[in-house]
Protein backbone atom coordinates (compact mmCIF):
# COMPACT_ATOMS: atom_id res chain seq x y z
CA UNK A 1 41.68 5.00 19.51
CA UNK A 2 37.95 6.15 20.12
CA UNK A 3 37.96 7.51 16.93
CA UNK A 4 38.77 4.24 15.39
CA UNK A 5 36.13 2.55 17.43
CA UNK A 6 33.49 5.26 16.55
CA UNK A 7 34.44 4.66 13.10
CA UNK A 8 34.01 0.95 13.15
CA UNK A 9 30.92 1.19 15.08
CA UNK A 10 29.39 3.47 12.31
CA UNK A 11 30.46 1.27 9.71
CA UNK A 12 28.78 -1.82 11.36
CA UNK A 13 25.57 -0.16 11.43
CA UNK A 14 26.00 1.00 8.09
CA UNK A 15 26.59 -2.40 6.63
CA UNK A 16 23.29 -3.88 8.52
CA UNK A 17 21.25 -0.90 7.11
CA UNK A 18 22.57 -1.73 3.61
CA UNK A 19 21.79 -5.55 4.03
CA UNK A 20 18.34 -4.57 5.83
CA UNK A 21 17.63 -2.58 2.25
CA UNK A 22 19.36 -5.32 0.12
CA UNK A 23 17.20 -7.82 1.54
CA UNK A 24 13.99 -5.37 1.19
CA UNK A 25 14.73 -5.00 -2.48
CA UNK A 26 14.82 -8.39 -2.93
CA UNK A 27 11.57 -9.37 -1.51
CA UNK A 28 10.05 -6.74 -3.40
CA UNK A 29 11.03 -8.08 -6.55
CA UNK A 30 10.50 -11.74 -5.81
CA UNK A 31 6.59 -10.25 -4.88
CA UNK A 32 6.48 -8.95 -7.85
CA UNK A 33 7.41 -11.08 -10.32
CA UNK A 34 5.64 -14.51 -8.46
CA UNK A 35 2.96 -12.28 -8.25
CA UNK A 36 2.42 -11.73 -11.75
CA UNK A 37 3.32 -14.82 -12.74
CA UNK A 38 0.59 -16.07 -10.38
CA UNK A 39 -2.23 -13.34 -11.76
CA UNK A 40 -1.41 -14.57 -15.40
CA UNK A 41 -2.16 -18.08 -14.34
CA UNK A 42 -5.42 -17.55 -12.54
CA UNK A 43 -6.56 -15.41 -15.06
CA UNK A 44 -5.13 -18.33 -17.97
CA UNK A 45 -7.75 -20.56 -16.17
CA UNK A 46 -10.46 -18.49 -15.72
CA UNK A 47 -10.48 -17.71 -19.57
CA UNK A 48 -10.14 -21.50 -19.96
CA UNK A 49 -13.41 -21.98 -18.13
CA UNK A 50 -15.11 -19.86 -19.96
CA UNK A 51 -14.48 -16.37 -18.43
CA UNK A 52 -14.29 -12.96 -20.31
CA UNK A 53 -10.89 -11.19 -19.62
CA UNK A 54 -12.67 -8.74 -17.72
CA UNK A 55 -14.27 -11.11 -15.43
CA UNK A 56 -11.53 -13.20 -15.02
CA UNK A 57 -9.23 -9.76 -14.46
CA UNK A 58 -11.11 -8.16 -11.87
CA UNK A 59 -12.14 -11.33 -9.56
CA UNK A 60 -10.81 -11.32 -6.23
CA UNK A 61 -8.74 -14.35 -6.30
CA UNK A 62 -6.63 -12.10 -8.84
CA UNK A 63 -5.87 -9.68 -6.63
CA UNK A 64 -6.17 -11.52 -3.22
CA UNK A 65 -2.30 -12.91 -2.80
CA UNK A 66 -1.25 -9.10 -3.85
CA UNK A 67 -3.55 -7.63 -0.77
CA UNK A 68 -2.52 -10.07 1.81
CA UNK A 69 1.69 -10.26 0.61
CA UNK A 70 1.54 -6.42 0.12
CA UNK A 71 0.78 -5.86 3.46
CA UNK A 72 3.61 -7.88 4.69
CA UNK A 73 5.45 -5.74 2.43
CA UNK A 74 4.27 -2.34 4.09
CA UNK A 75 5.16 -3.21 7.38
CA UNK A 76 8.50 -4.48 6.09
CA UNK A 77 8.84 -0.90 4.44
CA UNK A 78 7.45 0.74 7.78
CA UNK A 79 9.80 -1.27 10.13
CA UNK A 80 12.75 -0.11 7.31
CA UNK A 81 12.31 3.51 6.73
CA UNK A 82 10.08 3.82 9.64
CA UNK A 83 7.32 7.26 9.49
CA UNK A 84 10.71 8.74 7.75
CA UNK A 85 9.23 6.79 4.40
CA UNK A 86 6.37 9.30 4.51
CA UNK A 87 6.82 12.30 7.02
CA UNK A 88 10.51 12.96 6.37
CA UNK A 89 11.84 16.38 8.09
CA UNK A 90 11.83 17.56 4.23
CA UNK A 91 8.05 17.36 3.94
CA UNK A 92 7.10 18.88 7.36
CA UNK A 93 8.96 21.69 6.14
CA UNK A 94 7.66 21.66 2.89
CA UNK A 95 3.68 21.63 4.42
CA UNK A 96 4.81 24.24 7.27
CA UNK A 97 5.42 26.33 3.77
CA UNK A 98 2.40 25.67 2.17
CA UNK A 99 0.18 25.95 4.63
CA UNK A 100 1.34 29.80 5.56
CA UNK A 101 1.17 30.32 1.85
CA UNK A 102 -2.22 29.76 1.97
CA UNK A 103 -3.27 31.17 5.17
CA UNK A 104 -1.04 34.70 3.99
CA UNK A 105 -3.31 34.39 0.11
CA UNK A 106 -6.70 34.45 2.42
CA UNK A 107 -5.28 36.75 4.40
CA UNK A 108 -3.85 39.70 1.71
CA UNK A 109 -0.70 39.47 3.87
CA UNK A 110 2.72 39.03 1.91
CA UNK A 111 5.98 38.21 3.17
């Protein structure tokens, strides 16, 4: 019976994760594609005006709704996958390695 319940509670917090990511994904795309479709109009209208693609490319405005949404977007990814999503046990290892790599080359030591 506590197996069972174990079971089912594991399950239940798979399921949210999955949704949690689901959801993620989504709102990543949807930034994305309004996104562009927003930087293709701006820039549309700045050519209209009179604006070199370069100019109207690179002006803030362009970029601006990427800056502030993307943000919202990292902490959405940092509240997700949490430091995991860039300190993961895989890369402290990996830098533990590296480092005494090094520090052995400077050193003439071998292992």
């Amino acid at each position: 019976m506590e197996t069972i319940r174990k079971e089912q509670l594991a399950f239940a917090i798979a399921k949210n994760r999955i949704e949690k990511l689901k959801k993620f994904y989504k709102h990543l795309l949807i930034y994305v594609v309004v996104n562009v479709f927003l930087s293709t109009t701006i820039i549309i209208s700045e050519l209209r005006d009179g604006s070199t693609f370069t100019e109207s490319f690179f002006e803030f405005k362009t970029f601006a709704i990427w800056i502030y949404w993307g943000a919202g977007i990292a902490f959405q990814a940092l509240r997700l996958f949490g430091s995991s999503l860039f300190f993961s046990k895989g890369w402290e290892e990996k830098k533990i390695k590296e480092f005494m790599s090094h520090k052995n080359r400077e050193n003439g030591n071998k292992f």
